[in-house]
Each structure stands twice: as C-alpha cells, then as structure tokens.
Protein backbone atom coordinates (compact mmCIF):
# COMPACT_ATOMS: atom_id res chain seq x y z
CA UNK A 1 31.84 93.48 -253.35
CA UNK A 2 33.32 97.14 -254.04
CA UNK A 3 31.08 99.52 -255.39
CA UNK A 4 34.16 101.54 -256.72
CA UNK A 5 33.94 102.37 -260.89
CA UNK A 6 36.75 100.07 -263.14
CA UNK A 7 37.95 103.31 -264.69
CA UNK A 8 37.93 106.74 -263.09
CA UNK A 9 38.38 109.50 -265.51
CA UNK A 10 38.83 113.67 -264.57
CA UNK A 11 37.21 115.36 -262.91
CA UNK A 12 38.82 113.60 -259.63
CA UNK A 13 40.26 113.45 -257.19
CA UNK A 14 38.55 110.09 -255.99
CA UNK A 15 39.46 107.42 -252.89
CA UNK A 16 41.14 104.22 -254.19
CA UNK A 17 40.18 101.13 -253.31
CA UNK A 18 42.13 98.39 -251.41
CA UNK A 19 43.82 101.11 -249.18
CA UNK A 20 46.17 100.47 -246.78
CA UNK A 21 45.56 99.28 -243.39
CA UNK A 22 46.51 102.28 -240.38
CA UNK A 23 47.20 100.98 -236.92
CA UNK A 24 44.05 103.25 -236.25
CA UNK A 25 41.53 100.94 -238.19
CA UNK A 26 43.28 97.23 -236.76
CA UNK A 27 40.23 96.91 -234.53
CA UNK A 28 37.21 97.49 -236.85
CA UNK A 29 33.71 98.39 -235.48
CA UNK A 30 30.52 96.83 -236.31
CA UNK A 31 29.60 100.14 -238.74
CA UNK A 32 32.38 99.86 -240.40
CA UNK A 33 31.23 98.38 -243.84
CA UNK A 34 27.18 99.06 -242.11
CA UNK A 35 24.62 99.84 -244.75
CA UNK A 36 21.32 100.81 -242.92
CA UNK A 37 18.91 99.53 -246.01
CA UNK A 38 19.42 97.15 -249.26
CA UNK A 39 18.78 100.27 -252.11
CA UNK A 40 19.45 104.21 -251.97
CA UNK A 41 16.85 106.13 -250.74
CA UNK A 42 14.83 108.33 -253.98
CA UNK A 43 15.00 111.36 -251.75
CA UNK A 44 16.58 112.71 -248.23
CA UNK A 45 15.52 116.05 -246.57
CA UNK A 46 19.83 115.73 -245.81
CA UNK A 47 22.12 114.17 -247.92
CA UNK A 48 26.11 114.24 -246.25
CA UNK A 49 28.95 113.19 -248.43
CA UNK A 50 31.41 111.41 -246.14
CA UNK A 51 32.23 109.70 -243.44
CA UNK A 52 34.92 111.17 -241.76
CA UNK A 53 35.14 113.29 -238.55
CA UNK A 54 32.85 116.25 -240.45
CA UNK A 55 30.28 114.45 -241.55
CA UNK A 56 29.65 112.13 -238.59
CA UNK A 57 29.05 114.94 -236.28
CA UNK A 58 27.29 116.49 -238.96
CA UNK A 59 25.16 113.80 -238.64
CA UNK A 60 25.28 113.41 -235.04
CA UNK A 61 24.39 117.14 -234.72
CA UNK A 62 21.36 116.68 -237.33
CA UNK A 63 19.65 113.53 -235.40
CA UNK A 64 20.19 114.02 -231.75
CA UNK A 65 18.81 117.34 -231.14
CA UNK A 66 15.49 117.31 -229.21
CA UNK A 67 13.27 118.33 -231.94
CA UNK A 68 10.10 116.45 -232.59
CA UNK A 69 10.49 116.29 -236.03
CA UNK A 70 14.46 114.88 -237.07
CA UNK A 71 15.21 115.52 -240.89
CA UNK A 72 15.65 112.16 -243.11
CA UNK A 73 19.56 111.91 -243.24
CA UNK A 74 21.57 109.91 -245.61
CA UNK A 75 25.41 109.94 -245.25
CA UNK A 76 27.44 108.22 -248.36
CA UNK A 77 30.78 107.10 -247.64
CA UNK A 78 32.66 106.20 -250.83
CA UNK A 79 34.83 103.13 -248.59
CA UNK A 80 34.72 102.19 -245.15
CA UNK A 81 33.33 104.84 -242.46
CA UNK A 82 36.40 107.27 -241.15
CA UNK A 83 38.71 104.78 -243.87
CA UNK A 84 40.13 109.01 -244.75
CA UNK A 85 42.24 111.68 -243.18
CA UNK A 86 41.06 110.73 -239.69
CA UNK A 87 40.92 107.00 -240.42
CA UNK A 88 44.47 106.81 -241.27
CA UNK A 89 45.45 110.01 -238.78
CA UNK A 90 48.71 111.27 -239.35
CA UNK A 91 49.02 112.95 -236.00
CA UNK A 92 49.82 110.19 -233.55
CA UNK A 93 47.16 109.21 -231.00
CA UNK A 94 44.84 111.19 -232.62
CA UNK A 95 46.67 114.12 -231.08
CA UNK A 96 43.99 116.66 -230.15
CA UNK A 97 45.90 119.34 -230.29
CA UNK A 98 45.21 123.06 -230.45
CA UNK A 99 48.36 124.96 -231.86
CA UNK A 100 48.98 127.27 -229.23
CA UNK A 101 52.44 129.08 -230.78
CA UNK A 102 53.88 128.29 -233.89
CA UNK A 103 50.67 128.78 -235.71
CA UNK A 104 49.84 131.83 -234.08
CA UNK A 105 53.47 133.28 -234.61
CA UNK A 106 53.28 132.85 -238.22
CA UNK A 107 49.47 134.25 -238.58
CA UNK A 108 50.28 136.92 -235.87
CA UNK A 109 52.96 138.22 -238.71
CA UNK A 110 50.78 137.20 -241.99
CA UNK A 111 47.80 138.80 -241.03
CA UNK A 112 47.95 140.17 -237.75
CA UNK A 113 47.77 139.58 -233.82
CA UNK A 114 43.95 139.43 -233.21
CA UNK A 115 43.39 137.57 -236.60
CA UNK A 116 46.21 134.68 -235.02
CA UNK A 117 44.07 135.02 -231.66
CA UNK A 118 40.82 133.81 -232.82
CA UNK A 119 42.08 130.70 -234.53
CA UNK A 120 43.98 129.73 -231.45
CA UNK A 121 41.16 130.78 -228.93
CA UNK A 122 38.66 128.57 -231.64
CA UNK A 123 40.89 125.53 -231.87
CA UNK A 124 41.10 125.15 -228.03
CA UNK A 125 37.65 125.92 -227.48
CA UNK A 126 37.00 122.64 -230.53
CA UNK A 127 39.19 120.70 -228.25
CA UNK A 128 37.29 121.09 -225.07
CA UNK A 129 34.16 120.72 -227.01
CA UNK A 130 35.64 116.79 -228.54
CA UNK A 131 36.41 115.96 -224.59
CA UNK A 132 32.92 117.27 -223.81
CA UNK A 133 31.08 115.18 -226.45
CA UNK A 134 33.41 111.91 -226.05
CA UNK A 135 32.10 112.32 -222.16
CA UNK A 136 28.80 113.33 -222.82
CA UNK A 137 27.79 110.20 -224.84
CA UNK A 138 30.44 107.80 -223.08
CA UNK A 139 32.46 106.87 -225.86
CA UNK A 140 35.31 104.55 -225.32
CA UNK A 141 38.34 105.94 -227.42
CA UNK A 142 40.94 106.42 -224.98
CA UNK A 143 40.49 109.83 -224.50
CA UNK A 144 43.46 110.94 -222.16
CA UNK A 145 45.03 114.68 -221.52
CA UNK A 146 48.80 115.67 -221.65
CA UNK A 147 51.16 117.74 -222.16
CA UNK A 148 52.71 118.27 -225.77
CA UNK A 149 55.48 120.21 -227.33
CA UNK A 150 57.69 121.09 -229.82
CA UNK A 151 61.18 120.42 -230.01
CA UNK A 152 63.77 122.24 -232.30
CA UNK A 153 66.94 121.56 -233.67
CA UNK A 154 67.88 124.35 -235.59
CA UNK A 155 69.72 126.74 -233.40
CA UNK A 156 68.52 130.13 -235.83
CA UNK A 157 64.77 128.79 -235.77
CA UNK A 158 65.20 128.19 -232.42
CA UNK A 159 66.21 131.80 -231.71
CA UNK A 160 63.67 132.90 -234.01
CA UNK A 161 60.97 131.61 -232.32
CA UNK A 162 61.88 132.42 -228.97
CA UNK A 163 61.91 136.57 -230.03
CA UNK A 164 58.17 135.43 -231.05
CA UNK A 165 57.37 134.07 -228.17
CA UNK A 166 58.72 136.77 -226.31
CA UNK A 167 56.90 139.35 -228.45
CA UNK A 168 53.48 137.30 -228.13
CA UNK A 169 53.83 137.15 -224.65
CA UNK A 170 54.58 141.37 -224.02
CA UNK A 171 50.95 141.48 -226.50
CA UNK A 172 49.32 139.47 -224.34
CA UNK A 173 48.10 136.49 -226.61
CA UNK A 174 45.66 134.20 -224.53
CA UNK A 175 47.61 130.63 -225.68
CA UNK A 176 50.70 132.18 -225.66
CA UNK A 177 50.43 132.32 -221.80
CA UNK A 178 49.92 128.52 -221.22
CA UNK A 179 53.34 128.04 -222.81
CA UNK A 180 56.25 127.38 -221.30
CA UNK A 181 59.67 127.60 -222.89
CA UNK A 182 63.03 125.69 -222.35
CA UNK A 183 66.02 127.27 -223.49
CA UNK A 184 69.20 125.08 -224.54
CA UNK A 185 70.58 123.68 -221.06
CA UNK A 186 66.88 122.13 -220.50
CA UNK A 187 65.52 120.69 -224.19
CA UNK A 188 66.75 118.08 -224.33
CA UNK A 189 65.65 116.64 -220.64
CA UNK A 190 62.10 118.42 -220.73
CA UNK A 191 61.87 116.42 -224.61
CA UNK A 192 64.02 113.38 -224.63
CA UNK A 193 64.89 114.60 -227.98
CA UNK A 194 68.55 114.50 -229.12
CA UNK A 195 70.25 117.79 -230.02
CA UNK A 196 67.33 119.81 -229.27
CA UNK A 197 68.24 123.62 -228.64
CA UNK A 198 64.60 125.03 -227.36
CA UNK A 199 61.45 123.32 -226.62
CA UNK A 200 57.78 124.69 -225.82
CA UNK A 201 55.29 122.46 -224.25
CA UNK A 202 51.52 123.03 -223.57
CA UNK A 203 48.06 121.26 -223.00
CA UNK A 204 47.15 119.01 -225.19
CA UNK A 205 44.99 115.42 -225.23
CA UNK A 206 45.13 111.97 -227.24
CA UNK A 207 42.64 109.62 -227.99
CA UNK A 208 41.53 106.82 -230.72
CA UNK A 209 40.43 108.84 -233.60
CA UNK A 210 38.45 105.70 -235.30
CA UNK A 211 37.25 104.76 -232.23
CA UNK A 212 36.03 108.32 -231.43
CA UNK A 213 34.61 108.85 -234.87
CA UNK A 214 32.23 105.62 -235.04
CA UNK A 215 31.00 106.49 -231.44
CA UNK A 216 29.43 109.19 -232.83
CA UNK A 217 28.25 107.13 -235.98
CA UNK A 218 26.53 104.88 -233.53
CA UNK A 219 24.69 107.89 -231.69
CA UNK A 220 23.61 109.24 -235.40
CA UNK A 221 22.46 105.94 -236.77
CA UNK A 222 20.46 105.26 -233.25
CA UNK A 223 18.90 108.42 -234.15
CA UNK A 224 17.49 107.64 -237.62
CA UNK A 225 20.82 107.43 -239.91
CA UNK A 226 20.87 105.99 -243.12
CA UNK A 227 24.63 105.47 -243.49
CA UNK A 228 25.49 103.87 -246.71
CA UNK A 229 28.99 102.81 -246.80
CA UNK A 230 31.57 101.82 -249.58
CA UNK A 231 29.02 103.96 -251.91
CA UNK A 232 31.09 106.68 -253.40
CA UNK A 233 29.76 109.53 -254.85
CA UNK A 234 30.70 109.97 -258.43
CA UNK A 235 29.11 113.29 -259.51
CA UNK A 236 26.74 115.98 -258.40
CA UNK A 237 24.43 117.95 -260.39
CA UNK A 238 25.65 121.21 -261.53
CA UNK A 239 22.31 122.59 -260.62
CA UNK A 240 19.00 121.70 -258.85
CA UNK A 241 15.95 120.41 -260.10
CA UNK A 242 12.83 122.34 -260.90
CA UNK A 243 11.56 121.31 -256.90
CA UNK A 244 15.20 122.03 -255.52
CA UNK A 245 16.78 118.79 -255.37
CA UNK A 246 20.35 117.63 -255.65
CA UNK A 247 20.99 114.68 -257.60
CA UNK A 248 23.92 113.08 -256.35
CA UNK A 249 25.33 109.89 -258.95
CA UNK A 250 26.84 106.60 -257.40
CA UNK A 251 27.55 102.90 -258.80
CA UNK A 252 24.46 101.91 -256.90
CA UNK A 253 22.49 104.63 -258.36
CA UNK A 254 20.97 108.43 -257.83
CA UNK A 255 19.73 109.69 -255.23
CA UNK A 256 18.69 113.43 -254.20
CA UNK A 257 18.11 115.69 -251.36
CA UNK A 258 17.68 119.68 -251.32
CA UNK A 259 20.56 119.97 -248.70
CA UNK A 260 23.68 118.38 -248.90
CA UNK A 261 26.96 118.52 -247.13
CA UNK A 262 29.91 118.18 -248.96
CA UNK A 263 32.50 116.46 -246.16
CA UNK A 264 35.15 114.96 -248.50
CA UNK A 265 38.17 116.39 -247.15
CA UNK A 266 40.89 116.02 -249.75
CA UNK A 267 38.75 114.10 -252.56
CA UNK A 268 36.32 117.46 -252.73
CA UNK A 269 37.12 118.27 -255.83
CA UNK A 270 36.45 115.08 -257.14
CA UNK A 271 32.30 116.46 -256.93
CA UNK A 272 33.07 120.16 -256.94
CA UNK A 273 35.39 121.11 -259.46
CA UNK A 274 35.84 124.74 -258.34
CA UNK A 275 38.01 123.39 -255.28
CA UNK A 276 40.37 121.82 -257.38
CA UNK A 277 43.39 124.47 -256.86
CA UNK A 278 41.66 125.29 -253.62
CA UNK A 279 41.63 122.06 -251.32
CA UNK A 280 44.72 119.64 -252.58
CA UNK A 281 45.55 116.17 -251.62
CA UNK A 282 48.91 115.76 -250.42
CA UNK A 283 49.81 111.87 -249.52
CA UNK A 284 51.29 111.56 -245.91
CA UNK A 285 53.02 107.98 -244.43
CA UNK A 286 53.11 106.78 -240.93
CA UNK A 287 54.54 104.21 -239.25
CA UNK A 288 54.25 102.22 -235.97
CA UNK A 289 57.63 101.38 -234.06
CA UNK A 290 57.57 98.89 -231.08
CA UNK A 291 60.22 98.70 -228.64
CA UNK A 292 61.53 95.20 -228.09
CA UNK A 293 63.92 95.56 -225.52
CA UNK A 294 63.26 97.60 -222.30
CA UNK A 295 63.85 101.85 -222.16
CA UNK A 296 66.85 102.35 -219.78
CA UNK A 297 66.08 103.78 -216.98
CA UNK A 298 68.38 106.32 -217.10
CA UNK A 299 66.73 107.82 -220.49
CA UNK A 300 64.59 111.23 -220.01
CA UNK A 301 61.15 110.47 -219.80
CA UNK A 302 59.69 111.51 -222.82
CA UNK A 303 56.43 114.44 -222.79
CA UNK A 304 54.13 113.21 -220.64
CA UNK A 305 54.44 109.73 -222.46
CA UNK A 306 51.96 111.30 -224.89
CA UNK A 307 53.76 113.37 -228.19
CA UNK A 308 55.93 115.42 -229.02
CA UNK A 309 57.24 116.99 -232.31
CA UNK A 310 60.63 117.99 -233.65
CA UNK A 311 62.01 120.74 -236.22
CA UNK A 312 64.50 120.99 -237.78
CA UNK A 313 63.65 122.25 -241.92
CA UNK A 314 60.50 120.64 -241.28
CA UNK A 315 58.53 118.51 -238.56
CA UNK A 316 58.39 114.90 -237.72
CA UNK A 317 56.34 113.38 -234.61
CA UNK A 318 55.59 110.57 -232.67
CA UNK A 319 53.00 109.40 -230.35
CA UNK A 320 53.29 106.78 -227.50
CA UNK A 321 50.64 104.63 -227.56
CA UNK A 322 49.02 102.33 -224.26
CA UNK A 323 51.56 99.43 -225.86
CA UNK A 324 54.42 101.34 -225.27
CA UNK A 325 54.69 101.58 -229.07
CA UNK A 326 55.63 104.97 -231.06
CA UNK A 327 53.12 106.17 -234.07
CA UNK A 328 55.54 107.89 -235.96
CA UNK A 329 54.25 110.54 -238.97
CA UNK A 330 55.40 113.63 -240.50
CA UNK A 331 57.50 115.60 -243.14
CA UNK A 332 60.30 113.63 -242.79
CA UNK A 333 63.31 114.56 -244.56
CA UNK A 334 63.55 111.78 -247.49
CA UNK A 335 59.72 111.89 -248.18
CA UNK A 336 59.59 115.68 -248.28
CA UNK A 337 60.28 116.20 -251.70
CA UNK A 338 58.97 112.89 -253.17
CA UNK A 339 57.56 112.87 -256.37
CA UNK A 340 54.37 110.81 -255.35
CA UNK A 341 53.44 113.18 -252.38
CA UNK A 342 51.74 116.05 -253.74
CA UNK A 343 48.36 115.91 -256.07
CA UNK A 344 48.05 112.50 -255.29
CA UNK A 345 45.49 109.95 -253.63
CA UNK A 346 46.72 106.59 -253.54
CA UNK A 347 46.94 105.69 -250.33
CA UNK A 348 46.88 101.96 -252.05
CA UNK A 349 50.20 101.73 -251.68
CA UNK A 350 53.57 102.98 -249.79
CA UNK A 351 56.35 104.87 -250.80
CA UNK A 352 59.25 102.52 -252.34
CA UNK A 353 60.37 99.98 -249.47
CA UNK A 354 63.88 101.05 -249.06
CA UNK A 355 62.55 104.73 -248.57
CA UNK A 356 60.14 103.39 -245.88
CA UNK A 357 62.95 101.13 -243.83
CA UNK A 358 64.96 104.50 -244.40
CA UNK A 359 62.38 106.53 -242.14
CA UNK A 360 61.45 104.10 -239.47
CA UNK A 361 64.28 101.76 -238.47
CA UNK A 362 66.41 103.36 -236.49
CA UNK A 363 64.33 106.02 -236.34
CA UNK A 364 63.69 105.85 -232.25
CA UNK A 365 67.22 105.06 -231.50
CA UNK A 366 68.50 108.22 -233.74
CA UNK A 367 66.05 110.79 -232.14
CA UNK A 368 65.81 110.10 -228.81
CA UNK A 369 68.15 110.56 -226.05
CA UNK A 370 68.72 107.30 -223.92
CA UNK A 371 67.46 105.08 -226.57
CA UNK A 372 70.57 104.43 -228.71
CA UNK A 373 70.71 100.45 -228.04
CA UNK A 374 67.07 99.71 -227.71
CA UNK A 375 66.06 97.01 -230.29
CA UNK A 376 62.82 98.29 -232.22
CA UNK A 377 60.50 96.75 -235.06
CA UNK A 378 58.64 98.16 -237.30
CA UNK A 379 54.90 97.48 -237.40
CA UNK A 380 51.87 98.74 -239.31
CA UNK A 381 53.05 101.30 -242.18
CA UNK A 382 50.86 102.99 -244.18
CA UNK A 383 49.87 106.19 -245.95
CA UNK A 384 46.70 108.92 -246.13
CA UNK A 385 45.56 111.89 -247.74
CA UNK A 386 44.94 115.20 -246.13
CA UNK A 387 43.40 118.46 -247.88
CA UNK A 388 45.69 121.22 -247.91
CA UNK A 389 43.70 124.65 -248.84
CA UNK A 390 45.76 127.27 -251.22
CA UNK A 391 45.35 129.71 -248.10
CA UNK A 392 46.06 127.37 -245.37
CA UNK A 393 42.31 127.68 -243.89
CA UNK A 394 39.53 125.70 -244.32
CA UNK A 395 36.67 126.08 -246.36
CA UNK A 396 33.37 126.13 -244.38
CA UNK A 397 29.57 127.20 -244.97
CA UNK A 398 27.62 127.28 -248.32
CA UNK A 399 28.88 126.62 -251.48
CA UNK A 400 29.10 130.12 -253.31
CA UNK A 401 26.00 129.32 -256.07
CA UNK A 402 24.85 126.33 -255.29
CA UNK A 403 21.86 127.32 -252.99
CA UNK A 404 20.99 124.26 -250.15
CA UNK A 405 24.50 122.85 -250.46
CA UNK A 406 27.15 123.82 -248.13
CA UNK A 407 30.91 122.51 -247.44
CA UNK A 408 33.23 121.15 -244.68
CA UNK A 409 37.03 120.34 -245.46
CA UNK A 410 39.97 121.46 -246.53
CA UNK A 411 42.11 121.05 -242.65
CA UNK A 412 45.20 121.03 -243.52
CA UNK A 413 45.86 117.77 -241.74
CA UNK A 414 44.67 119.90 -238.60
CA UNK A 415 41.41 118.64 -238.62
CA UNK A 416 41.32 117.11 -234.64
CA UNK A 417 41.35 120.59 -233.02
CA UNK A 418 38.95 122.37 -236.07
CA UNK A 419 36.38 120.23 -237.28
CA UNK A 420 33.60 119.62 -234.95
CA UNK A 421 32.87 123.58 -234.17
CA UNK A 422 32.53 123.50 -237.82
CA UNK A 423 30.40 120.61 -238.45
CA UNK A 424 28.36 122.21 -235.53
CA UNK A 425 28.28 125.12 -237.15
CA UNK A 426 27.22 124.35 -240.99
CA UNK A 427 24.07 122.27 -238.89
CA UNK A 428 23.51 125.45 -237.24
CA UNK A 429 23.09 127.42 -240.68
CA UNK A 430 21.60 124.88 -242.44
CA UNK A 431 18.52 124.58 -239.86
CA UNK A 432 18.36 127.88 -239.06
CA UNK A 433 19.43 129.88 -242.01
CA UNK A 434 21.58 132.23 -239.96
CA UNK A 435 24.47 134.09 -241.95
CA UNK A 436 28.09 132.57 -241.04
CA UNK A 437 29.24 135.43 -238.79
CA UNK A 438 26.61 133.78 -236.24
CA UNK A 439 28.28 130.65 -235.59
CA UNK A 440 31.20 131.96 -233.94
CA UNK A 441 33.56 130.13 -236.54
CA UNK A 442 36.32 132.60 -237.66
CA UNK A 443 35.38 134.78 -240.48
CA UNK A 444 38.55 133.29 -242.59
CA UNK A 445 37.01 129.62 -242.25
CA UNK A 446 33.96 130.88 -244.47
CA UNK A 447 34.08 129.74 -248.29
CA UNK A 448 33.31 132.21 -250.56
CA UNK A 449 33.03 133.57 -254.01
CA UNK A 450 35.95 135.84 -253.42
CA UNK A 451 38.29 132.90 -251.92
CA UNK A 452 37.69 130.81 -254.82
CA UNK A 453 38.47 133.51 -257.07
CA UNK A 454 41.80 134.04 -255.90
CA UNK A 455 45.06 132.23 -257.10
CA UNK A 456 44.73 128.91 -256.10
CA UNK A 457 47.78 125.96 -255.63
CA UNK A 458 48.01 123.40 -258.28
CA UNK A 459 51.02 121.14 -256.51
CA UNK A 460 51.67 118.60 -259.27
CA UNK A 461 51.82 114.76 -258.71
C-alpha cells in the first residue's frame, strides 16, 4: 500500500503518486519497491533523502570504502528507487553526455573563459568517472560510447555559433578541441537531420540510467544499506536536537540522524523551504517511437546510431535504442510554452492527448532525412520533473545553517555528466570535514548563504 499523505498542503513541492510509467523503468529490479527492515530505524549515523542518481552513490560512496568501521546509513525514497529525474530520464539512452560547446559558449560570455573551462573539464572528467564505476563493479546497463552532436536549423544561430566556436578554438578551450564542425554542404549527411545548416559532433556515451542506478543500490545495500522505499519524507526539523540530531517526519513515522543528505532533485523544496525560488520543477515529456517498416537504405546513417539533438528556437532529441526504437524528449515547440510545464510535479499524468499525438507521430518521418515513408508507432509516453536552479548551477555541499546537513540537486536536467563527482564529493566533506574548495567540484556548484540570498526564479504553474 502507498505510504503517500491523502492531502498535501504547502510547503511542497512533493512526488505524486501513481506516476507514469518511462520506457526506462519497463524492466523493474528486485530493489525497486525493497525495504531492508519492517519499521524505521530510531536513529542513523547517515540519513540520505532520495533515491535517485545522488543519493545512491552517496550511499555507495558511504558503505563501500575500506574502512573498518561503515556509518549506519538509511536512504528514504518517497516512491520507487530512481522512480525521479533519472528514473524517467529525459535525455535519451541515458545520454552521458558532457557539453563540450554550447554550454561553454554561453558561460565563456556570462562569466568568462576559464570559469566555462572548469565546468566542461568537470563534466567530462564525471563521465569517465560513471564508465569507470559501471566497469569497476560490473554493472549491466548497456553502457556503450559514441559520438553525439548538435544539429541546427536556424541559419543566424548557426552562424552565431560557428564565430564561437571559432573564437573558443583561437583561446584554446580543452573541449572545444574534440569538436568537429560541419558547415552547410555536410549537416545534413554527418546528422540525418532535415534542413540542418551546421552540425558539431563530439564524444559522448549511452547507457540504461535505471539499470545503472540500482547497480549501485545493490553494491550499497550489500554493504549495510537500509533503503526504505515508497517512504517519503514529509518534513525536517528546522533545527537539531539538544544531542545534534535531525528529525526527519514520514507516514511511517520519525526518524533521526546527525547527518543527512538532502538528494531530492526537483521536490527539495518540499523539506527545505529556502530552495523554493532556487531549485524549480519544470515537467518534461518523452516519448518512445518504433519503426515498423524498414530504414531505406539510401537514408544517412544517423550519429553513430546513438543521439543527436536539433535547434532551431529551442532543442529536441532523440536516442536510438538496441530495438531500433527512437526515445524522443525535449523542448519541443507546442509544449514549450504550456501552461502545466513550469512549477509543476505531476508527472501523474500527460499533457492533453492531441498535444502528445501532435509531438510524436510523424515526428521521425518530419525530422529525418530518408525517413519520409517509414511507418512508425508510438510507444511508452510519459512525463518527469527536473530541478532547474535560478542560476543554472547546482547546489552542492552544506546547507548554509543547518550544521551536519548538506545538499545535492538542482541539475538542470544535466544531471548524467554532474552528479556523481558531486555525490563523491559531499561524502568526501561529510567524513572528513574538509572545506568545499577541496573536492575539486567547481567553486559555482557550492550552495551558499550568498546564492540563496540572491533573486531567485519563481516560474508559475
């Protein structure tokens, strides 16, 4: 039976119940609903609030070090484990992706070159660290490297960006290098995509993000984990006891710790109200399109049968998956100023049926080059909720005053190429007690007193 409250009243955000079913979680592991005891434990030395990406490898980092002594370690997951953001991933095939230009054109102008630098360098050093770890403890989730890309449309963005690229390559910006660029005569070929007018491509990998995500579960609860699933936490004390101790509220009752982890993602400020203009849900939809007719073979083989990504006032993409179906996600076009998108969490339900046929049918025979009489169908559709930060970067270390507790989210539906370094990281300060600028996570990841004071982004529902 659902643990989840009749009524939910402010402050949320919360998860929903009942939501729907991604392609991602059609093959269900045997943690997925896994309680490791009958009650709550009274006390933790760790408590970890979620089960996505961030707070399994929190908990993977917290139980399978080589210490003689592992911490007690409780992780609450308010639904299913990884049933969030990386449950439902928006970014096809998990798409481990490090941005390698058009992030680091736009930061390179916002706040300068070396600033734009150190995220890149730090999201493809996260990648190679998720291929390391998937190979390190053997975990079957498909892992399997590509090359990616972009794709664009617009004939003045396209120019745009290729004066950026030029100007990143003449500073000499480290990812910048490992792209290449395709001017108008090649596009389309290199992308399959119809109309394109420039393309970039670079390394990238895919892989099973559920799959990848339990694997790691399954390491943390060998270890000593006491995952609690479908055991959402409804409130957290605004201060600690007299002895130090949290005391975190749930339908099944209270239970406390002296460190916790706040890994909620979007629903953060559902338990710490001072994120609440600083991480907001937004509600994403993705689709699954299967080809029921053969690819001609005269159609441009699409990048490296793995992803690519389009723009043209905004970005759609699509992942091929071992099926030879497409996971299609994105901003597309009729969604992108829907009513229901921002400030919300129902991922419950979809966006009005006509609006969803709208997006997907037709969708691979009107974007691809080649594939104009292929016969499709629409499978899974469903929707998820990412955290989008006011400043676009996420919010990691401890929470300003609130001494023991300390925060990981707010990824701006980037979370495959930025999370685990972070995880890693908060582990590292939490058992250590080192000061942020030791971790090696960029300085503009660290939450603060001063970033929450700023002007946050209330997006309204």
């Amino acid at each position: 039976m659902s643990s989840f409250p009749t009524a939910r009243k402010p402050p949320g955000p919360f998860p929903v119940p009942n939501a729907t079913v991604p392609y991602w979680r059609t093959e269900p592991h045997a943690l997925d609903t896994y309680r490791s005891a009958l009650d709550l434990p009274d006390l933790s030395d760790v408590i970890i609030v979620g089960a996505g990406f961030a707070g399994a490898t929190a908990a993977y980092y917290l139980l399978t070090d080589d210490a003689s002594e592992r911490p007690s370690v409780t992780l609450l997951e308010a639904r299913e484990a990884c049933s969030g953001a990386t449950g439902r991933n928006g970014k096809p095939r998990g798409h481990l992706r490090p941005d390698y230009i058009l992030d680091v054109a736009e930061r390179a102008a916002s706040h300068g070159v070396e600033f734009a630098n150190e995220l890149a360098l730090f999201e493809v050093a996260n990648a190679e660290a998720v291929k390391d770890l998937i190979r390190k403890e053997c975990i079957a989730c498909e892992l399997h490297e590509c090359i990616t890309g972009y794709a664009f449309l617009d004939e003045v963005v396209a120019a745009e960006l290729k004066k950026q690229y030029d100007e990143l390559i003449e500073l000499d910006c480290p990812t910048v290098k490992e792209v290449k660029y395709y001017g108008p005569s090649d596009a389309e070929d290199v992308t399959a995509v119809k109309g394109a007018k420039a393309a970039f491509t670079f390394p990238a990998a895919t892989l099973w993000p559920y799959k990848m995500v339990l694997g790691v579960l399954e390491r943390a609860v060998q270890g000593g984990l006491n995952l609690q699933t479908e055991t959402p936490v409804l409130q957290v004390s605004e201060t600690p006891d007299s002895e130090g101790y949290w005391t975190l509220t749930t339908p099944r009752g209270t239970t406390r710790a002296k460190q916790v982890i706040i890994a909620t993602n979007a629903y953060t400020a559902g338990i710490l109200p001072e994120y609440a203009s600083h991480i907001i849900p937004i509600r994403g939809m993705c689709g699954r399109v299967k080809p029921t007719s053969p690819k001609p073979a005269s159609a441009p083989q699409m990048l490296h049968s793995s992803a690519t990504e389009y723009v043209s006032f905004g970005h759609d993409y699509h992942g091929t998956q071992p099926d030879g179906s497409f996971v299609v996600g994105g901003t597309f076009a009729p969604l992108r100023k829907h009513a229901t998108r921002y400030g919300v969490v129902d991922d419950a339900s979809l966006y009005d049926p006509e609006l969803v046929e709208g997006v997907f049918e037709g969708w691979l025979q009107q974007s691809f080059k080649g594939w104009e009489n292929v016969k499709t169908k629409v499978q899974e559709t469903w929707t998820g909720i990412f955290g989008s930060t006011s400043d676009r970067l996420p919010h990691i270390g401890r929470v300003p005053g609130r001494p023991g507790m300390f925060i990981c989210a707010g990824f701006n539906g980037h979370g495959m190429p930025n999370v685990l370094l972070c995880s890693k990281a908060v582990v590292q300060m939490m058992q250590t007690g080192c000061a942020f600028a030791e971790t090696g996570v960029p300085t503009g990841y660290e939450t603060s007193t001063e970033r929450l004071a700023a002007p946050g982004e209330v997006m309204n529902a």
